[in-house]
PDB file of N, CA and C in Angstrom:
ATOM      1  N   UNK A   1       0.795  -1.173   0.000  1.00  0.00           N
ATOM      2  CA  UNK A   1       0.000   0.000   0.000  1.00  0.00           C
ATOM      3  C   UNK A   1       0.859   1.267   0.000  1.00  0.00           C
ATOM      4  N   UNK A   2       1.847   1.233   0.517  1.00  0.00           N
ATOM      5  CA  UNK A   2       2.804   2.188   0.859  1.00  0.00           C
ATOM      6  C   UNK A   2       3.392   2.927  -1.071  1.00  0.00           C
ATOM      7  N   UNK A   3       3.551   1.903  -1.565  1.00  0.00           N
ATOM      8  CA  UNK A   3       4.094   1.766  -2.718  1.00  0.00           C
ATOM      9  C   UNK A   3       2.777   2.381  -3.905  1.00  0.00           C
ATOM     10  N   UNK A   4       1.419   1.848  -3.631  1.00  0.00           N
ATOM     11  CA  UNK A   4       0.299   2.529  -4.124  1.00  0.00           C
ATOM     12  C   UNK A   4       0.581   4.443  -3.840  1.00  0.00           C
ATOM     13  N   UNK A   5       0.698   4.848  -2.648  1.00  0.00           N
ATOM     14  CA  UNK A   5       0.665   6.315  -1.875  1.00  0.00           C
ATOM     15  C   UNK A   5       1.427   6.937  -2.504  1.00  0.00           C
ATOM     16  N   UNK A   6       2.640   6.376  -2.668  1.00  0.00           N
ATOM     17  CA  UNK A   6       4.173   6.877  -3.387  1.00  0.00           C
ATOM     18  C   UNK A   6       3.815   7.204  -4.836  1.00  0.00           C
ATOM     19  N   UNK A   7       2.822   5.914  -5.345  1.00  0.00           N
ATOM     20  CA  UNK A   7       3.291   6.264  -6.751  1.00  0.00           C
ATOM     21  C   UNK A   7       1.866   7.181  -6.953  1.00  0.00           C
ATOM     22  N   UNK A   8       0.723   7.572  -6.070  1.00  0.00           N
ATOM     23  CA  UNK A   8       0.012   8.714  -6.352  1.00  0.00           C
ATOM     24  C   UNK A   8       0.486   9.850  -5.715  1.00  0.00           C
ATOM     25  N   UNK A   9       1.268   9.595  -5.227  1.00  0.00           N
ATOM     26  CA  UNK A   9       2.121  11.537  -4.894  1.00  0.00           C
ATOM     27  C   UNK A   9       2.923  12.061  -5.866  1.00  0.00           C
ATOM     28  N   UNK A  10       3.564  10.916  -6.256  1.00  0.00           N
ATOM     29  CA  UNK A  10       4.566  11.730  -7.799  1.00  0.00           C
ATOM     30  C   UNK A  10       3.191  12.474  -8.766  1.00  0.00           C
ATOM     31  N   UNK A  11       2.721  12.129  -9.068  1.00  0.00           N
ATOM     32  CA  UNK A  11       1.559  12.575 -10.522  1.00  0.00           C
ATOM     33  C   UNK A  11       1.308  13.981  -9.829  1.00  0.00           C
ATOM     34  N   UNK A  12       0.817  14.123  -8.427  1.00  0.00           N
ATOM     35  CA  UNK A  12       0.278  15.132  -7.896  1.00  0.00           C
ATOM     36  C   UNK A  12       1.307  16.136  -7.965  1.00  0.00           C
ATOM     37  N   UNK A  13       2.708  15.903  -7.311  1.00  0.00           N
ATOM     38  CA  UNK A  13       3.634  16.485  -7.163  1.00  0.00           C
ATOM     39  C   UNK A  13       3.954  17.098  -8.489  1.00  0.00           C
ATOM     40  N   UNK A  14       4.164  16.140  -9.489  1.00  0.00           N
ATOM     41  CA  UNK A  14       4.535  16.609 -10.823  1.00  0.00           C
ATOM     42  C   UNK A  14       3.321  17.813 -11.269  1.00  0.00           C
ATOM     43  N   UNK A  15       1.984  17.211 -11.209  1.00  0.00           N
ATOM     44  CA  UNK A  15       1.589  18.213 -11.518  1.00  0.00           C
ATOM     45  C   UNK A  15       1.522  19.956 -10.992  1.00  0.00           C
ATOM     46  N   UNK A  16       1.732  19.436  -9.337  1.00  0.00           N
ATOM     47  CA  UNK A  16       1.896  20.813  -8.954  1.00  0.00           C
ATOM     48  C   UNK A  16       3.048  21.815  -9.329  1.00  0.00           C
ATOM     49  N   UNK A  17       4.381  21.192  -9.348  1.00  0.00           N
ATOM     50  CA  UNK A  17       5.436  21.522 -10.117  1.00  0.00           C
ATOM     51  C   UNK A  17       5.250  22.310 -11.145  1.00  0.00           C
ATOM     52  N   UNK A  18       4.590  21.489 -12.599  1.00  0.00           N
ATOM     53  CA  UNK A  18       3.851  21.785 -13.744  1.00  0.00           C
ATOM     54  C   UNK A  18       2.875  22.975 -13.589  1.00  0.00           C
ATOM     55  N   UNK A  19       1.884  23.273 -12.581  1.00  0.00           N
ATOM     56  CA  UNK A  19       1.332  24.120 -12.685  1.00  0.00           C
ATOM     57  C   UNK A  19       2.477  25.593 -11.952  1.00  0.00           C
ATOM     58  N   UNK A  20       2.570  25.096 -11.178  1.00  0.00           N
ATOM     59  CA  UNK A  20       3.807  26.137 -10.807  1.00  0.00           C
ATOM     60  C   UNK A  20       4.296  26.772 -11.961  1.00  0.00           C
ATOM     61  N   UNK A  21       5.020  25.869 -12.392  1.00  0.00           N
ATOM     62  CA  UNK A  21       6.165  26.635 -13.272  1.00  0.00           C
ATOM     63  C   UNK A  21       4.937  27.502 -14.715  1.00  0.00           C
ATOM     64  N   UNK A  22       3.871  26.685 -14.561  1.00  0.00           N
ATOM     65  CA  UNK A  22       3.175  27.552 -16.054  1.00  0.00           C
ATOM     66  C   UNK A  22       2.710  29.049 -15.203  1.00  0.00           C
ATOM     67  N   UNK A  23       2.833  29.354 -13.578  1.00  0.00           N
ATOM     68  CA  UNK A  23       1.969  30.631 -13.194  1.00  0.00           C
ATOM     69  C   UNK A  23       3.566  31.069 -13.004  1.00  0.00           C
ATOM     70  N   UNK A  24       4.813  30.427 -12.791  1.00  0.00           N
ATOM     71  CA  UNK A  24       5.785  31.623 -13.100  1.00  0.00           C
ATOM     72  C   UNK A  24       6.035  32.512 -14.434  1.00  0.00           C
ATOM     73  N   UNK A  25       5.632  31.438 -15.761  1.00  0.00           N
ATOM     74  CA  UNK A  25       5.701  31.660 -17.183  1.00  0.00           C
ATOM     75  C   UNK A  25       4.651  32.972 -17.096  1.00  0.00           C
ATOM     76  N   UNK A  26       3.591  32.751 -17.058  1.00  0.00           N
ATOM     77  CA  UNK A  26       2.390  33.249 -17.219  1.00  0.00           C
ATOM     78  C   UNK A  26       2.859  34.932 -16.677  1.00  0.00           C
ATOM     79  N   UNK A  27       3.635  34.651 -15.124  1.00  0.00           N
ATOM     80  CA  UNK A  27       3.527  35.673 -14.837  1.00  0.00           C
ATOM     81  C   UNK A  27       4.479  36.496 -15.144  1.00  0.00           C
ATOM     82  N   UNK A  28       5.826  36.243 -15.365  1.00  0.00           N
ATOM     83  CA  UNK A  28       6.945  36.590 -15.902  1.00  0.00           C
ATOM     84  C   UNK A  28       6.495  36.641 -17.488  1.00  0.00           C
ATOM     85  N   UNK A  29       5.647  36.560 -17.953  1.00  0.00           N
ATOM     86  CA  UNK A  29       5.044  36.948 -19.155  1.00  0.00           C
ATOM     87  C   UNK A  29       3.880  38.368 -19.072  1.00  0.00           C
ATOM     88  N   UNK A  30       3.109  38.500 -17.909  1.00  0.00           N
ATOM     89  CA  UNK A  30       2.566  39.459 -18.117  1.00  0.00           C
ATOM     90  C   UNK A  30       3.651  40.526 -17.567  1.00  0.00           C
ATOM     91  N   UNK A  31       4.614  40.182 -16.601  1.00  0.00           N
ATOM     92  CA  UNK A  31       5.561  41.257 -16.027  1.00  0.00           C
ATOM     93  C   UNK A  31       6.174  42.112 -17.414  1.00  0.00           C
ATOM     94  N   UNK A  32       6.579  40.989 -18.880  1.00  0.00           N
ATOM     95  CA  UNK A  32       7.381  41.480 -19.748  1.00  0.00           C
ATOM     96  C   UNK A  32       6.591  42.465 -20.478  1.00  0.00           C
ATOM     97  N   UNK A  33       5.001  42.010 -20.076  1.00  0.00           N
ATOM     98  CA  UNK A  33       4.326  42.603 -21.152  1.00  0.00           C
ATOM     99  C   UNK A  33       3.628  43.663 -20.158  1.00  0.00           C
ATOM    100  N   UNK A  34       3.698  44.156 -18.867  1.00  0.00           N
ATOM    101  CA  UNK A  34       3.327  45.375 -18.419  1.00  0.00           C
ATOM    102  C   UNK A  34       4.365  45.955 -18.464  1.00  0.00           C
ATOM    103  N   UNK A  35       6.133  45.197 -18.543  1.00  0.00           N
ATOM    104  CA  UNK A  35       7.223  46.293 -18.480  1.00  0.00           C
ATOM    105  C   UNK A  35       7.284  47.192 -19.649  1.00  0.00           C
ATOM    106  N   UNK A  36       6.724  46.518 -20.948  1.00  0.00           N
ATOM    107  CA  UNK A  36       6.727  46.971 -22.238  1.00  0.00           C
ATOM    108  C   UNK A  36       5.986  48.016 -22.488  1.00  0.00           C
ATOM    109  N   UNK A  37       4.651  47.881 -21.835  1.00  0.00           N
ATOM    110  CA  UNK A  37       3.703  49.141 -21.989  1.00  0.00           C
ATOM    111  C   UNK A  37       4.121  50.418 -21.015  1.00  0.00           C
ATOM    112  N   UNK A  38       4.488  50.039 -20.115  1.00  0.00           N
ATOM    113  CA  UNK A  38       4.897  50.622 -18.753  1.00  0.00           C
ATOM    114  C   UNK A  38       6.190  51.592 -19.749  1.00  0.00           C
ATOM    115  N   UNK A  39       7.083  50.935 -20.322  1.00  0.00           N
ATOM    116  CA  UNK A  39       8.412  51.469 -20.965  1.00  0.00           C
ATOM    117  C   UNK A  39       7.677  52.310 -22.493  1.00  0.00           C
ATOM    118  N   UNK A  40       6.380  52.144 -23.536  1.00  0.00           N
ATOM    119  CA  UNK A  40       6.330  52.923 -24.011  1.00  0.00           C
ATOM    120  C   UNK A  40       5.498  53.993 -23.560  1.00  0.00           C
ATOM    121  N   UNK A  41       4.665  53.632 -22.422  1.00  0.00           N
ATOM    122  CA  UNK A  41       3.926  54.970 -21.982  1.00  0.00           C
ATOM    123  C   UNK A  41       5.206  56.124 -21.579  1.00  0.00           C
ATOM    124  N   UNK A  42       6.331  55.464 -20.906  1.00  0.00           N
ATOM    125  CA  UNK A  42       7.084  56.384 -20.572  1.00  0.00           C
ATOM    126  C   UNK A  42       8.014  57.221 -21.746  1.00  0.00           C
ATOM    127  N   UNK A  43       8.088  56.449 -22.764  1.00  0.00           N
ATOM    128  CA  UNK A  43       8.433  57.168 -24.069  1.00  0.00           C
ATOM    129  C   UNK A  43       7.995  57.972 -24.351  1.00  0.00           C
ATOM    130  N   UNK A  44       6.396  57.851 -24.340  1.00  0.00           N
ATOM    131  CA  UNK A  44       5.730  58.645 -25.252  1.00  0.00           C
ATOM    132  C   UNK A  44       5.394  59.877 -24.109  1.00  0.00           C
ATOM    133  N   UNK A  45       5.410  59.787 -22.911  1.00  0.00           N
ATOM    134  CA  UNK A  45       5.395  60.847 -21.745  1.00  0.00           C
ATOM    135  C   UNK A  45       6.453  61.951 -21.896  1.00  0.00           C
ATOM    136  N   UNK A  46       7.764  60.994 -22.136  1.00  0.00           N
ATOM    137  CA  UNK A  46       8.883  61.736 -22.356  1.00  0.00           C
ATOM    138  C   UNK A  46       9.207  62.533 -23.623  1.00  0.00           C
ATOM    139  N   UNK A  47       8.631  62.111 -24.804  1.00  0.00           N
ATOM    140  CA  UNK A  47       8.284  62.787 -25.857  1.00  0.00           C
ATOM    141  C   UNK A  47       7.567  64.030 -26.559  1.00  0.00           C
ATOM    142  N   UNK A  48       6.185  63.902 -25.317  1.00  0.00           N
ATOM    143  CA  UNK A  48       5.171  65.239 -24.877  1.00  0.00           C
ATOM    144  C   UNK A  48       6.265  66.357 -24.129  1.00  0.00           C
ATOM    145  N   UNK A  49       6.840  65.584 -23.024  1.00  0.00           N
ATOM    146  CA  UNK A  49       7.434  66.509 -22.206  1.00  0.00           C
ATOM    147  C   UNK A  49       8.771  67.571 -23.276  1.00  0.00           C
ATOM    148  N   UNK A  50       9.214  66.747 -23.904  1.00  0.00           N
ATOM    149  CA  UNK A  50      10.390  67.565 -24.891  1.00  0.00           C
ATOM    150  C   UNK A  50       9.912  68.082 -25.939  1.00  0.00           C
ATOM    151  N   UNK A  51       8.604  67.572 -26.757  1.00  0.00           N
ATOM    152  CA  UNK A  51       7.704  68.318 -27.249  1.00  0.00           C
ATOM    153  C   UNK A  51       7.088  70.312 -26.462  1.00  0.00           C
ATOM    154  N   UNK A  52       6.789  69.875 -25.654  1.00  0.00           N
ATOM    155  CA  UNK A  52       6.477  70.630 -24.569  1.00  0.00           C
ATOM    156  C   UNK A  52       7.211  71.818 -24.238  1.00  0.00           C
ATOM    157  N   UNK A  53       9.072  70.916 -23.835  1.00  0.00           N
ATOM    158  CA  UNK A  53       9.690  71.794 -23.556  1.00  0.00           C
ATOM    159  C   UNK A  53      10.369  72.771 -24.402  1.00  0.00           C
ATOM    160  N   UNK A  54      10.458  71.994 -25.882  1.00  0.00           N
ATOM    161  CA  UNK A  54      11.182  73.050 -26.648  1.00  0.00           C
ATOM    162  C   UNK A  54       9.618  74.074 -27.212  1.00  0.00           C
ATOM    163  N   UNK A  55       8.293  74.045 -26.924  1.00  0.00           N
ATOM    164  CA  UNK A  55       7.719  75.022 -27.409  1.00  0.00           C
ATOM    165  C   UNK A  55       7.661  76.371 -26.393  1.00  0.00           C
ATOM    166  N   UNK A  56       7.764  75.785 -24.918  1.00  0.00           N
ATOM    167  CA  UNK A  56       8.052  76.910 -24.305  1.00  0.00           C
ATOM    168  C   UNK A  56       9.500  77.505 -24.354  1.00  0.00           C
ATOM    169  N   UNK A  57      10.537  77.252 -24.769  1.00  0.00           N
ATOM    170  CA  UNK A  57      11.690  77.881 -25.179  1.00  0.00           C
ATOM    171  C   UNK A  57      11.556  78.121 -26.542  1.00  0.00           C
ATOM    172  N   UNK A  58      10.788  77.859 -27.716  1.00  0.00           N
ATOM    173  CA  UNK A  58      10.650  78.703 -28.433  1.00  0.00           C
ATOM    174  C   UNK A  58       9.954  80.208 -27.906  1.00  0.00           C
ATOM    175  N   UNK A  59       8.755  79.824 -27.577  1.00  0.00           N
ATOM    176  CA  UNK A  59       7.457  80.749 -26.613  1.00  0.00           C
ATOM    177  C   UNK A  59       8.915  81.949 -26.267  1.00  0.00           C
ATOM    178  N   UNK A  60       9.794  81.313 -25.261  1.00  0.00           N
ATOM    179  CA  UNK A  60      10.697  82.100 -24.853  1.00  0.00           C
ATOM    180  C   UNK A  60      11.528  83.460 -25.667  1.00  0.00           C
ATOM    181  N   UNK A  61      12.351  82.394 -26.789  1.00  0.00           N
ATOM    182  CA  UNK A  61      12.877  83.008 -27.407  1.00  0.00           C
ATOM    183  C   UNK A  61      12.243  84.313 -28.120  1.00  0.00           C
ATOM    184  N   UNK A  62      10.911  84.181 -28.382  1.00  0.00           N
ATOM    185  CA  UNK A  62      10.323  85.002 -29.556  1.00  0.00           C
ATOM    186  C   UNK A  62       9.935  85.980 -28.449  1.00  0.00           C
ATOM    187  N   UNK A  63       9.669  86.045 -26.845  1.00  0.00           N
ATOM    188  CA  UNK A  63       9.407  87.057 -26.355  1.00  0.00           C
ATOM    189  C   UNK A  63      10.428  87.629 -26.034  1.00  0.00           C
ATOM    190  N   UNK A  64      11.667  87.026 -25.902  1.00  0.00           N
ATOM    191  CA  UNK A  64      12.763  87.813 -25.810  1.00  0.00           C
ATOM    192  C   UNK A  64      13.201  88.654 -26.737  1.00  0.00           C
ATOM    193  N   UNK A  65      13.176  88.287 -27.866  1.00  0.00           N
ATOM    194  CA  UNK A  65      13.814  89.028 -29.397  1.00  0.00           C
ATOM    195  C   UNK A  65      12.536  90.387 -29.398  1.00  0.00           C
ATOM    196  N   UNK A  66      11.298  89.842 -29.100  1.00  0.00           N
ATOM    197  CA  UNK A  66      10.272  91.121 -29.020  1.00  0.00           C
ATOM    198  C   UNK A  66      10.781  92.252 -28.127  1.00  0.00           C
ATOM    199  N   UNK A  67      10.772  91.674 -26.852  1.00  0.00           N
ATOM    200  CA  UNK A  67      11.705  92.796 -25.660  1.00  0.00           C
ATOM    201  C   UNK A  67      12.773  94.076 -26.130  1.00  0.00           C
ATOM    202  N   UNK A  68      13.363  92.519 -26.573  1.00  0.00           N
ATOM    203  CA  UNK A  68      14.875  93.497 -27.261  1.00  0.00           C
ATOM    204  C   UNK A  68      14.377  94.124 -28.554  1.00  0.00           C
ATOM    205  N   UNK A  69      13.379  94.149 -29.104  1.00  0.00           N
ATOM    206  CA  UNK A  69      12.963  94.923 -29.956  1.00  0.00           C
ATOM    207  C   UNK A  69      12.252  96.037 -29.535  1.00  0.00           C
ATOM    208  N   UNK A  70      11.281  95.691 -28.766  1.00  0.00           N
ATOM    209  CA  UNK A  70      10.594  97.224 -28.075  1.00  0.00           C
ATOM    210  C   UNK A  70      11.816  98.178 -27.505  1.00  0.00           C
ATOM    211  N   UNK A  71      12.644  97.157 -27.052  1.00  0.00           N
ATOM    212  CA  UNK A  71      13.300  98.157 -26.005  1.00  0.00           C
ATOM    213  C   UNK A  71      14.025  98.714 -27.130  1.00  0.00           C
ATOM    214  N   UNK A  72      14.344  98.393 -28.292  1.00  0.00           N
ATOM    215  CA  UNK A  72      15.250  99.326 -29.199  1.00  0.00           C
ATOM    216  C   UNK A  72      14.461 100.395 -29.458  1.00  0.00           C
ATOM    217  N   UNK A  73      13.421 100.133 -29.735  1.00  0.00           N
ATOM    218  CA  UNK A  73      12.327 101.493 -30.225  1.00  0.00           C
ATOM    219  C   UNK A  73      12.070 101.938 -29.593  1.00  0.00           C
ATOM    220  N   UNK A  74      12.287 102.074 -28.233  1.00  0.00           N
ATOM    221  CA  UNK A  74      12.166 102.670 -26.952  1.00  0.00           C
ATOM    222  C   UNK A  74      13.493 103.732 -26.252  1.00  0.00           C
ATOM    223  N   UNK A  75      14.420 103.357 -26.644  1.00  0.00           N
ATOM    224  CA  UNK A  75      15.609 103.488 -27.030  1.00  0.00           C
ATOM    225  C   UNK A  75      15.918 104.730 -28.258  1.00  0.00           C
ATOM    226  N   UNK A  76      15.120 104.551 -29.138  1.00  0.00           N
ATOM    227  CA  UNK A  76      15.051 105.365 -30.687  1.00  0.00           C
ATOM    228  C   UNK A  76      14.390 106.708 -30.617  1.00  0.00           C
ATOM    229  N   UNK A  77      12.809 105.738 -29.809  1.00  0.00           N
ATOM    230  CA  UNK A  77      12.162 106.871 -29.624  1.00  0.00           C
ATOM    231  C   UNK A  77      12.621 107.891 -28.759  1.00  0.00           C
ATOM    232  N   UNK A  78      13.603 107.659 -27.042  1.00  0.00           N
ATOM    233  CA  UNK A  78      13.966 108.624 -26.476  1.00  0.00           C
ATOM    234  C   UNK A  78      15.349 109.258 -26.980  1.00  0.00           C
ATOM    235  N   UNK A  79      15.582 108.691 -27.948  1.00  0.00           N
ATOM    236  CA  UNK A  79      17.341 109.713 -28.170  1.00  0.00           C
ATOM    237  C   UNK A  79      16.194 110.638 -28.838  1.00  0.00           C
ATOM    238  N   UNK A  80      15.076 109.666 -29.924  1.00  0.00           N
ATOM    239  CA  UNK A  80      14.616 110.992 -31.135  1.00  0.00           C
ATOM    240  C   UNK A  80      14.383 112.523 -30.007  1.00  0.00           C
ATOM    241  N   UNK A  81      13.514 112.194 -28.539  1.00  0.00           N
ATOM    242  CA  UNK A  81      12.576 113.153 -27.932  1.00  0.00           C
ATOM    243  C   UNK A  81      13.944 113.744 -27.402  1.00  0.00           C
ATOM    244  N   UNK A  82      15.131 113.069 -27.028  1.00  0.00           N
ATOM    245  CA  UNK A  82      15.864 114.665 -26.716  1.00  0.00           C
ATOM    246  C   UNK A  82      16.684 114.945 -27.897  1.00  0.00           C
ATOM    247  N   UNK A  83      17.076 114.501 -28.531  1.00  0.00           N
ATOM    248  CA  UNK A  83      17.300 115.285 -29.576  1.00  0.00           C
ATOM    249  C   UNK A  83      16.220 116.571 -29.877  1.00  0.00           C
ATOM    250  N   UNK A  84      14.988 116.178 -29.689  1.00  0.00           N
ATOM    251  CA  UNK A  84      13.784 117.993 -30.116  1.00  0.00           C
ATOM    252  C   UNK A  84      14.024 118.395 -29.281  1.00  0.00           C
ATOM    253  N   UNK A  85      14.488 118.362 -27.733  1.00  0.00           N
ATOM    254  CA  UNK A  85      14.312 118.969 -26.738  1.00  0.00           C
ATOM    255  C   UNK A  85      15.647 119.593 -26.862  1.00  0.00           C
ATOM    256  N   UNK A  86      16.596 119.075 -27.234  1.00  0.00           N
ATOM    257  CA  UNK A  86      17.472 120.353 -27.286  1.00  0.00           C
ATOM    258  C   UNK A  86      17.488 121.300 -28.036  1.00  0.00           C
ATOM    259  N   UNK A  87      17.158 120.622 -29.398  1.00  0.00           N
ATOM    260  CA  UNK A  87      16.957 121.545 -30.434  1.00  0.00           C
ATOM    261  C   UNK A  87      16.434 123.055 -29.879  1.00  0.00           C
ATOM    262  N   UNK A  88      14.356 122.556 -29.336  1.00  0.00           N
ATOM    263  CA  UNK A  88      13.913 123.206 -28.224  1.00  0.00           C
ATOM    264  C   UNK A  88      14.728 124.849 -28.193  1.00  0.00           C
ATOM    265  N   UNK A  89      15.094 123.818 -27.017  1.00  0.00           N
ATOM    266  CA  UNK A  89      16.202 124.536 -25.529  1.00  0.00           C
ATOM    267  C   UNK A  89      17.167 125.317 -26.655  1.00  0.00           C
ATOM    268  N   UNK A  90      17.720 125.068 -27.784  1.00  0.00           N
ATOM    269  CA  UNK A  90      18.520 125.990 -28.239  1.00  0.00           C
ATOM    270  C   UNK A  90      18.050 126.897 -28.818  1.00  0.00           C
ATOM    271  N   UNK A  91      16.674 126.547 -29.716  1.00  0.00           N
ATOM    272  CA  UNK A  91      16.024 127.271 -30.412  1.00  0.00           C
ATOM    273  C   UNK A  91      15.333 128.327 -29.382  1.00  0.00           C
ATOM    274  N   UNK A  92      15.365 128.388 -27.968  1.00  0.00           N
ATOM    275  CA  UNK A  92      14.652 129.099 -27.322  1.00  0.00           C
ATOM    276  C   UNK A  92      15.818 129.721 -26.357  1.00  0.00           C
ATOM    277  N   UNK A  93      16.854 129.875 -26.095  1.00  0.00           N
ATOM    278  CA  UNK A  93      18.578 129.997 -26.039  1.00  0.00           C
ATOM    279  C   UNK A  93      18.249 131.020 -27.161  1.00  0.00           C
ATOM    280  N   UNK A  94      18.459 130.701 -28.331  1.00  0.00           N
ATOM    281  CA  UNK A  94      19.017 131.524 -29.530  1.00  0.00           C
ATOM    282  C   UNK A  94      17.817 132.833 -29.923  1.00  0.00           C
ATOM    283  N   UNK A  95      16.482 132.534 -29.462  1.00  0.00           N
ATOM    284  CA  UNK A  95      15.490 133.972 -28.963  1.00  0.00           C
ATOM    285  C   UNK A  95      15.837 134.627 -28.182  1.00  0.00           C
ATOM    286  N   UNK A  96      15.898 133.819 -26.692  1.00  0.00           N
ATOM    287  CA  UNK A  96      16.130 134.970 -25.357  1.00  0.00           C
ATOM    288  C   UNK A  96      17.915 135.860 -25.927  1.00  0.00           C
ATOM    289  N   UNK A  97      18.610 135.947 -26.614  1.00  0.00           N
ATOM    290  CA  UNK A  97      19.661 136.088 -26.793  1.00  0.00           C
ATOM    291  C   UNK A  97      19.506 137.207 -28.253  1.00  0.00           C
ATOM    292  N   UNK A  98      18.523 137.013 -29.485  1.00  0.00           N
ATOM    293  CA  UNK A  98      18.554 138.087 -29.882  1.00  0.00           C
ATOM    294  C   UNK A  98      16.954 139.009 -29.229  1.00  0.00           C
ATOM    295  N   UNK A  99      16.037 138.354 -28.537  1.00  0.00           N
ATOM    296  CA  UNK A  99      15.195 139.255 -28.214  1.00  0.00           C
ATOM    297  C   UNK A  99      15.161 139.347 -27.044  1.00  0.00           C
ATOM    298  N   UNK A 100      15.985 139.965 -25.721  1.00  0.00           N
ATOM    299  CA  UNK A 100      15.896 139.776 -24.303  1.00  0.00           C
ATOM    300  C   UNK A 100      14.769 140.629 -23.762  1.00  0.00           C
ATOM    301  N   UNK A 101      14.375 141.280 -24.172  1.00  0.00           N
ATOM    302  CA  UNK A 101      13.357 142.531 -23.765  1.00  0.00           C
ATOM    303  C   UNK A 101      11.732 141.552 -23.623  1.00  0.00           C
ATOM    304  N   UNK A 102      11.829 141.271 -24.759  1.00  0.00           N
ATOM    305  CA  UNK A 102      10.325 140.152 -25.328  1.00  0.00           C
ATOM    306  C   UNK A 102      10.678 138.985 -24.564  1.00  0.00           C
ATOM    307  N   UNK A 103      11.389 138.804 -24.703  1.00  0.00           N
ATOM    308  CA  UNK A 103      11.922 137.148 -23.780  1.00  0.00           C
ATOM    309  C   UNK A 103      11.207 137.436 -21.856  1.00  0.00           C
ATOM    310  N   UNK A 104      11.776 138.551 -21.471  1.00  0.00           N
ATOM    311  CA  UNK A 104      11.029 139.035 -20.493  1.00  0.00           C
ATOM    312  C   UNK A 104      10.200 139.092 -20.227  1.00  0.00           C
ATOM    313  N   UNK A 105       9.745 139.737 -21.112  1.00  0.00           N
ATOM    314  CA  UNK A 105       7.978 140.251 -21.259  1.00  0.00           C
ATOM    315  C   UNK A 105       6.856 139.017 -21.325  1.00  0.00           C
ATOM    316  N   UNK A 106       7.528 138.236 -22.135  1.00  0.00           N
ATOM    317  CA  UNK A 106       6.987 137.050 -22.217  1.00  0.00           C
ATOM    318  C   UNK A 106       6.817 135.904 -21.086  1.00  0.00           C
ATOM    319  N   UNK A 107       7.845 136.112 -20.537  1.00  0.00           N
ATOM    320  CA  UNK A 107       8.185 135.342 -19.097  1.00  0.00           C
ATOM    321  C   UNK A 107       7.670 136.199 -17.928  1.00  0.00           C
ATOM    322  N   UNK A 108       7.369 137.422 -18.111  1.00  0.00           N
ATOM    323  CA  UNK A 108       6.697 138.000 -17.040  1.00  0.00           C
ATOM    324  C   UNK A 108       4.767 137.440 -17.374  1.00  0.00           C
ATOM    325  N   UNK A 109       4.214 137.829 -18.232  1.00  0.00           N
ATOM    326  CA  UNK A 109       3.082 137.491 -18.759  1.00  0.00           C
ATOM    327  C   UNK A 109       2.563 135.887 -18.440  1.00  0.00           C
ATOM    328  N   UNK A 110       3.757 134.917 -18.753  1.00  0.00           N
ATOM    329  CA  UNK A 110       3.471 133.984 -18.471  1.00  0.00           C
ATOM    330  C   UNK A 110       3.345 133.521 -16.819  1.00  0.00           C
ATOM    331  N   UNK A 111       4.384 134.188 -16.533  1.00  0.00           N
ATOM    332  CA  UNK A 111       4.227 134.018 -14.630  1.00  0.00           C
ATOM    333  C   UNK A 111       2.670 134.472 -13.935  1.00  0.00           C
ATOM    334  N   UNK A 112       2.508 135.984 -14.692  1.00  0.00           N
ATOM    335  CA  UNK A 112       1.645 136.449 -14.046  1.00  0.00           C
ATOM    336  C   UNK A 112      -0.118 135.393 -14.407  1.00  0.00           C
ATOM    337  N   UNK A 113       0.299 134.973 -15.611  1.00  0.00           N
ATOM    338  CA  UNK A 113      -1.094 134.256 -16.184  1.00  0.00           C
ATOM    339  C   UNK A 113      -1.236 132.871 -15.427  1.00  0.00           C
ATOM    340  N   UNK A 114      -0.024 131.850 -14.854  1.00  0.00           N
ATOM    341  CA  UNK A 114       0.361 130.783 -14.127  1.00  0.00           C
ATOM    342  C   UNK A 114       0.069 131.165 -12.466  1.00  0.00           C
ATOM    343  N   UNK A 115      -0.069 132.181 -11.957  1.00  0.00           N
ATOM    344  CA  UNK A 115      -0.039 132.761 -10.772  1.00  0.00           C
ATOM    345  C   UNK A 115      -1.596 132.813 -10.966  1.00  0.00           C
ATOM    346  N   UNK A 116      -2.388 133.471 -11.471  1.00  0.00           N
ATOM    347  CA  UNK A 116      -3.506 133.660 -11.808  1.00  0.00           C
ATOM    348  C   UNK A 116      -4.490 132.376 -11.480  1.00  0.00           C
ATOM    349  N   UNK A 117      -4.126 131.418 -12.530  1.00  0.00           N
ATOM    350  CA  UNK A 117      -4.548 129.962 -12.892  1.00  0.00           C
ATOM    351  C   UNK A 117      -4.363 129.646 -11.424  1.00  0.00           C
ATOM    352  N   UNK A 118      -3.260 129.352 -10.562  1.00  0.00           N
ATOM    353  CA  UNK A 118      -2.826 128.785  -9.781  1.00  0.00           C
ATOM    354  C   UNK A 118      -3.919 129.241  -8.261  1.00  0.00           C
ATOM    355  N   UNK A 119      -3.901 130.667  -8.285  1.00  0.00           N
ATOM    356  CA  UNK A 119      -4.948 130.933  -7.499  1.00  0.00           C
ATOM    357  C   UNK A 119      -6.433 130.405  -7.320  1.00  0.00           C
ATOM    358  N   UNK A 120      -6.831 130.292  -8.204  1.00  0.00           N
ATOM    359  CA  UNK A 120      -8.110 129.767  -8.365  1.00  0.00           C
ATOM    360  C   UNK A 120      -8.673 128.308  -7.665  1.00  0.00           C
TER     361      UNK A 120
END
């Protein structure tokens, strides 16, 4: 009987073995095949992200070159405004100098009309 027991434990054994080894396959098969998806989701994550990143460093670049563009015309525009302002200042230099009398008169008139305003 002993010899009956023995030889129904091998079949069992074997089969448990057998099933064993097909749920390591099985599973070391879905491991390869979640590492795979797992590895292109991260591709394609990483792809958005450098997608991504070079549009905000474009984004970048083009507001920078704008900057440095306003600021040139900003730049243009204030040499242009003192450049008139001296002009101005000379052109009003080169009156008080041949008309000092009127230059006076004018600067008195204006005080007194600014004094006036100012009261009110």
């Amino acid at each position: 009987m002993n010899k009956q027991v023995s030889s129904t434990e091998q079949p069992v054994n074997d089969r448990i073995d057998e099933r064993a080894e097909r749920i390591k396959q099985a599973t070391s098969a879905a491991v390869a095949s979640t590492r795979d998806t797992v590895d292109r989701a991260a591709e394609h994550v990483e792809e958005g992200l450098h997608h991504a990143t070079d549009k905000a460093a474009s984004a970048a670049h083009k507001a920078s070159d704008k900057v440095a563009e306003v600021s040139e015309r900003g730049r243009e525009v204030y040499d242009h405004t003192m450049d008139r302002a001296d002009e101005w200042l000379e052109q009003a230099r080169d009156y008080v100098r041949e008309k000092p009398v009127q230059s006076v008169a004018i600067a008195l008139g204006a005080g007194w009309l600014l004094g006036r305003i100012l009261r009110r």
